[in-house]
PDB file of N, CA and C in Angstrom:
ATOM      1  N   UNK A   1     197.035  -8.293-237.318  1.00  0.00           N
ATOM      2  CA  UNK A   1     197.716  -9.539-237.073  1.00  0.00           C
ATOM      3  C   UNK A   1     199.106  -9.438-237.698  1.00  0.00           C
ATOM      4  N   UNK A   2     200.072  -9.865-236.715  1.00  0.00           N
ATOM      5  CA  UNK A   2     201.119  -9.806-237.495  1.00  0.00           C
ATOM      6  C   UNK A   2     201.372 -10.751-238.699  1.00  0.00           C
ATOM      7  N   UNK A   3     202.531 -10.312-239.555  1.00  0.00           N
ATOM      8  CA  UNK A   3     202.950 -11.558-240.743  1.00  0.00           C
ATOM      9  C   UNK A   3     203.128 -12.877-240.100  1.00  0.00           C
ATOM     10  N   UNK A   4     203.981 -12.650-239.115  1.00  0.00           N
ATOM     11  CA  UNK A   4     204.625 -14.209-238.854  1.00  0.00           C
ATOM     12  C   UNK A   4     203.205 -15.264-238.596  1.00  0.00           C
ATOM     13  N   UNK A   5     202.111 -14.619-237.303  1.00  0.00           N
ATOM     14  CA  UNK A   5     201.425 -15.145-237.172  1.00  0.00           C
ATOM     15  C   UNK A   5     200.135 -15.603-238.215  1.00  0.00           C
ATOM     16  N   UNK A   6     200.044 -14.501-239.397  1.00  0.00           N
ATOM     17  CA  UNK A   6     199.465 -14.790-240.282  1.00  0.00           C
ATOM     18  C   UNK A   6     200.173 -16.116-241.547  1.00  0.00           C
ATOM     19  N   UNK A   7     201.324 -16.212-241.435  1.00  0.00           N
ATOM     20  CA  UNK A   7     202.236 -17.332-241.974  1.00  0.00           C
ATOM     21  C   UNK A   7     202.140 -18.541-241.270  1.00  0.00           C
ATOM     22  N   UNK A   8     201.778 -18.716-239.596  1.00  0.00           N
ATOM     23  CA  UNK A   8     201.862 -19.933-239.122  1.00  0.00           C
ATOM     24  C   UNK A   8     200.580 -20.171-239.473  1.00  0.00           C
ATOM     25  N   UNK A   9     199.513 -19.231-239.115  1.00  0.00           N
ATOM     26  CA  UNK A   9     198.249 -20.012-239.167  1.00  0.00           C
ATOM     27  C   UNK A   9     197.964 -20.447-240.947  1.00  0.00           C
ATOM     28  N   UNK A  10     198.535 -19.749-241.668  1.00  0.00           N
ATOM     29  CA  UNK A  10     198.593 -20.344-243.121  1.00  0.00           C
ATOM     30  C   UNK A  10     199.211 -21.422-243.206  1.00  0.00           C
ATOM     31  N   UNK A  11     199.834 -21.631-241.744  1.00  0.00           N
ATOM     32  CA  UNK A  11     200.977 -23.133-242.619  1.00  0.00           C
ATOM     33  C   UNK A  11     200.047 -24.066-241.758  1.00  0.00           C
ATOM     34  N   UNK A  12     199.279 -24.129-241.326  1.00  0.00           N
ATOM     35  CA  UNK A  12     198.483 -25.085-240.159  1.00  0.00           C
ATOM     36  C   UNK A  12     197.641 -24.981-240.932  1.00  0.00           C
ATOM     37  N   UNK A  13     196.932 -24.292-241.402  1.00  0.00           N
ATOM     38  CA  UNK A  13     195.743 -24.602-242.490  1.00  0.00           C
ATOM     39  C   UNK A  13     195.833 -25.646-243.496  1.00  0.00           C
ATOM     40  N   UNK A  14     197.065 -25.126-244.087  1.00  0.00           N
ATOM     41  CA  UNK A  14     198.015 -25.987-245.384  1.00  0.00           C
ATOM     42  C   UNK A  14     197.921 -27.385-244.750  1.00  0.00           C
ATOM     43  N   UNK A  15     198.392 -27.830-243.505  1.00  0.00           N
ATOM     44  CA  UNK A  15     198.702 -29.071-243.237  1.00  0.00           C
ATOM     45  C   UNK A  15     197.619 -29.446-243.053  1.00  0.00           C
ATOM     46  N   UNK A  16     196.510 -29.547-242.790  1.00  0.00           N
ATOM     47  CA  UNK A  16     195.001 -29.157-242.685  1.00  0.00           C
ATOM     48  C   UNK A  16     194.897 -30.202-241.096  1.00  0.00           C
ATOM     49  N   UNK A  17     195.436 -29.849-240.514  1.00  0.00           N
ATOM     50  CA  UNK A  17     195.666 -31.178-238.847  1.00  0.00           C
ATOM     51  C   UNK A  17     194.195 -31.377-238.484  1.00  0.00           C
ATOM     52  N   UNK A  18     193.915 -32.613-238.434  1.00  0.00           N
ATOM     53  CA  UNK A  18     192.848 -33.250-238.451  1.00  0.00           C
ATOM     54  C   UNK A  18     192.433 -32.689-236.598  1.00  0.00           C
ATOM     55  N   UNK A  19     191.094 -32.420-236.475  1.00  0.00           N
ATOM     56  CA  UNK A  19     190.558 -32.295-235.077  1.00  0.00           C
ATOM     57  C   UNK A  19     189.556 -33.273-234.848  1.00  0.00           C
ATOM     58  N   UNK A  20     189.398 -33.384-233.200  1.00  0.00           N
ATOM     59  CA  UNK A  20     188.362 -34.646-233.389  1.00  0.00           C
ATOM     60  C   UNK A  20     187.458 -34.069-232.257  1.00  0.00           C
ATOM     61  N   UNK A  21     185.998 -34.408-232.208  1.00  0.00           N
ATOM     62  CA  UNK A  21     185.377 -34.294-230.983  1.00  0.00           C
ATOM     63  C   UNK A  21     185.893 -35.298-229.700  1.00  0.00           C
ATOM     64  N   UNK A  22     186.194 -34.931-228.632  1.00  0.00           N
ATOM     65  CA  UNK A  22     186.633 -35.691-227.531  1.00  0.00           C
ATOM     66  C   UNK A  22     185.416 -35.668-226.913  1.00  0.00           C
ATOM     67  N   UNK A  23     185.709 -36.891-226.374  1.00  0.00           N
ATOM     68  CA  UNK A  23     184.433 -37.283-225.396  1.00  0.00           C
ATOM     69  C   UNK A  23     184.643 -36.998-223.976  1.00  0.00           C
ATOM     70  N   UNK A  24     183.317 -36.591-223.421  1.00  0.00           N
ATOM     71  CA  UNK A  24     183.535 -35.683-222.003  1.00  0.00           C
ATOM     72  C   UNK A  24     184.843 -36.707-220.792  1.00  0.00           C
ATOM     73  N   UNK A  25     184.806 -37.986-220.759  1.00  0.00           N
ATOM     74  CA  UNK A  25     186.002 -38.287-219.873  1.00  0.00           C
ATOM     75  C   UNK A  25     187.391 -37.650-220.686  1.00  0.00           C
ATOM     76  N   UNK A  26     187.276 -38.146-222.045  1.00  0.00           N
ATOM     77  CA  UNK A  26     188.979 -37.701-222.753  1.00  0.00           C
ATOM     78  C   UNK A  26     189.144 -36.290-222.190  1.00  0.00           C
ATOM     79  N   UNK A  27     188.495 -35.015-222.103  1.00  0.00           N
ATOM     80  CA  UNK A  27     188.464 -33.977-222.216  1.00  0.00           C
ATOM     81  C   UNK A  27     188.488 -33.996-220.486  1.00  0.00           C
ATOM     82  N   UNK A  28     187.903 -34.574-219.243  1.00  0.00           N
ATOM     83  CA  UNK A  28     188.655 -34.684-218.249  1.00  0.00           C
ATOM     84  C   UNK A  28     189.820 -34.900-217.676  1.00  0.00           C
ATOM     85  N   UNK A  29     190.369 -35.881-218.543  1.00  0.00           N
ATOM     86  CA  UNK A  29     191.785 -36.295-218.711  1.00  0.00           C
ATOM     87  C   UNK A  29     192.468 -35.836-218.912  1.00  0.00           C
ATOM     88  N   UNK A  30     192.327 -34.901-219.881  1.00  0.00           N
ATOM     89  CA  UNK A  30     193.261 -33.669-220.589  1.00  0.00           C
ATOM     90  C   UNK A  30     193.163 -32.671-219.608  1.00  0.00           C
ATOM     91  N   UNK A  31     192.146 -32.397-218.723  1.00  0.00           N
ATOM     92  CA  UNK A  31     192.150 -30.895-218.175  1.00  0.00           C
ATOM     93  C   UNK A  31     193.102 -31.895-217.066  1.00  0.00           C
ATOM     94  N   UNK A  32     192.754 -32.911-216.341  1.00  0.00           N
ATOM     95  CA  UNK A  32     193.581 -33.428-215.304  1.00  0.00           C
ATOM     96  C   UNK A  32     195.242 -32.842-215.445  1.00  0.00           C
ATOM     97  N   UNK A  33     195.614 -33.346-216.718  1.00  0.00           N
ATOM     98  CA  UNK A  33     196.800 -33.462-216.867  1.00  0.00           C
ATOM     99  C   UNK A  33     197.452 -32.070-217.184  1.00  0.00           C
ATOM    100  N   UNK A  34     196.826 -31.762-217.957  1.00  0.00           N
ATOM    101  CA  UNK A  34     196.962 -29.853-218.022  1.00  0.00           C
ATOM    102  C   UNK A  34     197.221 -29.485-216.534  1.00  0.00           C
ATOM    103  N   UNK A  35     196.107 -29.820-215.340  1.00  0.00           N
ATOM    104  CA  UNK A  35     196.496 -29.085-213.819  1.00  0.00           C
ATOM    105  C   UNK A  35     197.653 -29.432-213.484  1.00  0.00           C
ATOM    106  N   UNK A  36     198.131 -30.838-213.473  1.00  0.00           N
ATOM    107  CA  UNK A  36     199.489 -31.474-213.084  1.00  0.00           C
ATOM    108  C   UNK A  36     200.681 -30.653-214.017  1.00  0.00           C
ATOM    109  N   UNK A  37     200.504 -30.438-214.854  1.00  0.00           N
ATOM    110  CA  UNK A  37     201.669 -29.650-215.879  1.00  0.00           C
ATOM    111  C   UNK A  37     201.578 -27.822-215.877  1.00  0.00           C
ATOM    112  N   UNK A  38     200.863 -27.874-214.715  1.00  0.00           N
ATOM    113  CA  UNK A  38     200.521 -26.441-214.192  1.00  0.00           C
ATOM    114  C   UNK A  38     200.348 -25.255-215.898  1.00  0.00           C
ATOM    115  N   UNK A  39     199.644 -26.106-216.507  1.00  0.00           N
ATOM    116  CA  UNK A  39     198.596 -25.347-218.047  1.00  0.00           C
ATOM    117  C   UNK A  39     199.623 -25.060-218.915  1.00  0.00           C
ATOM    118  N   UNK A  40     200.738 -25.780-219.595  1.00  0.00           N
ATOM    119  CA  UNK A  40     201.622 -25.311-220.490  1.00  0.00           C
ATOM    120  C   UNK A  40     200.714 -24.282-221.672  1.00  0.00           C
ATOM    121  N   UNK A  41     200.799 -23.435-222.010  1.00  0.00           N
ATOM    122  CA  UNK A  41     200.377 -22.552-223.115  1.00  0.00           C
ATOM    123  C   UNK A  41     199.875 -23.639-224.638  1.00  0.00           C
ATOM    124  N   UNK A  42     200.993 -24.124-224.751  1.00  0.00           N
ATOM    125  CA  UNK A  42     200.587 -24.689-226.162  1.00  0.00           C
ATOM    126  C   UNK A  42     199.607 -26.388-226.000  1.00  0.00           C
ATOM    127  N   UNK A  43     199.736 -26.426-225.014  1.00  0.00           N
ATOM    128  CA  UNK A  43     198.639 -27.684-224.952  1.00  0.00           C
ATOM    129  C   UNK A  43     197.535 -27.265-224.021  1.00  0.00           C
ATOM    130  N   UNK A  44     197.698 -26.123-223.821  1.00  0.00           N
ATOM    131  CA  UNK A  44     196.471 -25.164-223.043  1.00  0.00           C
ATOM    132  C   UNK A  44     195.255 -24.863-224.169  1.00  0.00           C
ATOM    133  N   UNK A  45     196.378 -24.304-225.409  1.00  0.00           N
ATOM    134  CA  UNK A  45     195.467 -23.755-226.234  1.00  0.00           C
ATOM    135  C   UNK A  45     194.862 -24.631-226.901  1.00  0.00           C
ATOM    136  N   UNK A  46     195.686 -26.230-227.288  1.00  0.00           N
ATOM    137  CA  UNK A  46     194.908 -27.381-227.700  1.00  0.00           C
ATOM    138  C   UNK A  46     193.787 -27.771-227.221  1.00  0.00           C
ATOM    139  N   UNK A  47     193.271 -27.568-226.009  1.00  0.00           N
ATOM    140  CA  UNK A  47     192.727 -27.798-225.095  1.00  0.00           C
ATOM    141  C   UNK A  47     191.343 -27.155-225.507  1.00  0.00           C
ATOM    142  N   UNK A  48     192.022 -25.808-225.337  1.00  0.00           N
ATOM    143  CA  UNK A  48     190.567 -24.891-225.788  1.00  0.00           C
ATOM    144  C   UNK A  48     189.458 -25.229-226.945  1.00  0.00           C
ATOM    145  N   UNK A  49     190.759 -25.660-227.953  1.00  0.00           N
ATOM    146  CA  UNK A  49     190.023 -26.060-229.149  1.00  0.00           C
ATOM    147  C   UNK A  49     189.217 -26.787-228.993  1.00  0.00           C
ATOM    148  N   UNK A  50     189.361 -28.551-228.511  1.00  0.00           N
ATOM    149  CA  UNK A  50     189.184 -29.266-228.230  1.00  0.00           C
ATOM    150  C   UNK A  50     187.685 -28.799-227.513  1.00  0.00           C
ATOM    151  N   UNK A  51     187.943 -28.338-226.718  1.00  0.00           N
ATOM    152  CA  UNK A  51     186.716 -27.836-225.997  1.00  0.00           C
ATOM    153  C   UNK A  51     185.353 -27.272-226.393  1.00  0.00           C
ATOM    154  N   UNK A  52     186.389 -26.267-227.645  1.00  0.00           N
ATOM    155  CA  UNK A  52     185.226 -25.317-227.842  1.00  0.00           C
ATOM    156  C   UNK A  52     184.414 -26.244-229.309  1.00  0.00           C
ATOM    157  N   UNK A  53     185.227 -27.395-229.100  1.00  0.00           N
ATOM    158  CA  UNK A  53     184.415 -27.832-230.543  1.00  0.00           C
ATOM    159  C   UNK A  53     183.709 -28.968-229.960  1.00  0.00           C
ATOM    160  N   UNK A  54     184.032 -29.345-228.638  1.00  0.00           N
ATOM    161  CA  UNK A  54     182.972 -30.475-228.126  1.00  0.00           C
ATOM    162  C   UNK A  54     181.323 -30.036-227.926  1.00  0.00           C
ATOM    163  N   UNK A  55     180.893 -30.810-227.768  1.00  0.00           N
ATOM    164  CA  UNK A  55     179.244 -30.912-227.673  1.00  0.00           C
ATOM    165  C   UNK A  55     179.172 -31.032-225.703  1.00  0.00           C
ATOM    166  N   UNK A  56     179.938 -31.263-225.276  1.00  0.00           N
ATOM    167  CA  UNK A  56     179.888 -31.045-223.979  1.00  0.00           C
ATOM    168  C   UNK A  56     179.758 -30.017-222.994  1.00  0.00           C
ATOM    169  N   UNK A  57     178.763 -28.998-223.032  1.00  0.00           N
ATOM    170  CA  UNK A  57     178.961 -27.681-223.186  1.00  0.00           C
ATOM    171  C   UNK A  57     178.465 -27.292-221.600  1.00  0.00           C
ATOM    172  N   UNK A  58     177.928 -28.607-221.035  1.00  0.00           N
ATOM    173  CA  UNK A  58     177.558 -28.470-219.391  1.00  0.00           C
ATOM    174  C   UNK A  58     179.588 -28.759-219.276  1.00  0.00           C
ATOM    175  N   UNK A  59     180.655 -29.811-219.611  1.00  0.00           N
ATOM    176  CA  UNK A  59     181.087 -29.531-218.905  1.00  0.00           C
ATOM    177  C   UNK A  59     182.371 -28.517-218.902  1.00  0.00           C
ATOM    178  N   UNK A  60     182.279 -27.836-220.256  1.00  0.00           N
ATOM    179  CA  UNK A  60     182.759 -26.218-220.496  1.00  0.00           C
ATOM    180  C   UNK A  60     182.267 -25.360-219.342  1.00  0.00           C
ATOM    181  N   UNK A  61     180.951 -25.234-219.231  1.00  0.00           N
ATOM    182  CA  UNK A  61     180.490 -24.858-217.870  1.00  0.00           C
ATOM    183  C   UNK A  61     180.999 -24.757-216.783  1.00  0.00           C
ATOM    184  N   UNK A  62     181.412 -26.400-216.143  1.00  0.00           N
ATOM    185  CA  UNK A  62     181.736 -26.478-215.235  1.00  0.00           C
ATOM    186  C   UNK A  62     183.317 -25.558-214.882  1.00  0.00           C
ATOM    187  N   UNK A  63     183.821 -26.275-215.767  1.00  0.00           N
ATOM    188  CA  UNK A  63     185.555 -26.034-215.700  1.00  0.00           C
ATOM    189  C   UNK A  63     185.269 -24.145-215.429  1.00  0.00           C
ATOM    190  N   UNK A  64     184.298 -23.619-216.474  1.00  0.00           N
ATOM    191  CA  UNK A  64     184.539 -22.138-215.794  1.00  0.00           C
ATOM    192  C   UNK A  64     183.968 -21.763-214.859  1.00  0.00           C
ATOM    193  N   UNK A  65     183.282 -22.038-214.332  1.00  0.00           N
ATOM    194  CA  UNK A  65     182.477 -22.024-213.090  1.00  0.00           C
ATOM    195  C   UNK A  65     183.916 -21.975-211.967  1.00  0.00           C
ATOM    196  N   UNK A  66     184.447 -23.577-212.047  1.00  0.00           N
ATOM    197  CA  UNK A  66     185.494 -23.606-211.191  1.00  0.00           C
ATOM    198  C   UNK A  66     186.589 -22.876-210.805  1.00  0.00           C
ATOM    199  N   UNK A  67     187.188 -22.575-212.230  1.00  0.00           N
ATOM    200  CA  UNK A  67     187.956 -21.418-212.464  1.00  0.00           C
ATOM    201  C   UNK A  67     187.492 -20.106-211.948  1.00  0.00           C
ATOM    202  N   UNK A  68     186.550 -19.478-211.833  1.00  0.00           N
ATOM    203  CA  UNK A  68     185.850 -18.697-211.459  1.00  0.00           C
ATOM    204  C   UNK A  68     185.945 -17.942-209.602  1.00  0.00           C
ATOM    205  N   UNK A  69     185.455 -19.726-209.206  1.00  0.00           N
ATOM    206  CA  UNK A  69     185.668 -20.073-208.014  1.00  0.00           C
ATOM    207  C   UNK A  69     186.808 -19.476-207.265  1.00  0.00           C
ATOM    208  N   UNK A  70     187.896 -20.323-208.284  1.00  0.00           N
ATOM    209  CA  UNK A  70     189.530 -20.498-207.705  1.00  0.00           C
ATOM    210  C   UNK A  70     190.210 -21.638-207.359  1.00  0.00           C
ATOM    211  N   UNK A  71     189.428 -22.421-207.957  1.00  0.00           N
ATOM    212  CA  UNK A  71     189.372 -23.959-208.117  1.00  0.00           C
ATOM    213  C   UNK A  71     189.893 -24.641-209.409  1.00  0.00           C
ATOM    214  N   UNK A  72     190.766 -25.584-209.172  1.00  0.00           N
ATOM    215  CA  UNK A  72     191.157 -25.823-210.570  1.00  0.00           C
ATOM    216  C   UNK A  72     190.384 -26.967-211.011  1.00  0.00           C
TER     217      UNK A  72
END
């Protein structure tokens, strides 16, 4: 890993940014708006988080399923 990136993720730790479980519509909403903004990177990767820390894990599923497809 490089320094720099080992310095940001130390400085995001430091700030300790609060995460929250989203609930399966919020987390529709977000992917909605992500398709319309054709997946900016840095609210892409918010996204993921978001995701990978929800309890919604049928609709993690889905979204890759779709993706899969060729479907957004």
């Amino acid at each position: 890993m490089s320094d720099s990136r080992k310095e940001e993720i130390d400085k995001l730790v430091k700030e300790n940014i609060p995460h929250q479980n989203l609930t399966k519509e919020e987390l529709q909403e977000t992917y909605a708006s992500l398709l319309e903004e054709n997946f900016p990177d840095s609210k892409r990767i918010h996204f993921i988080a978001d995701l990978g820390r929800s309890p919604e894990l049928a609709f993690h599923f889905e979204l890759i399923c779709k993706r899969l497809g060729g479907r957004n």
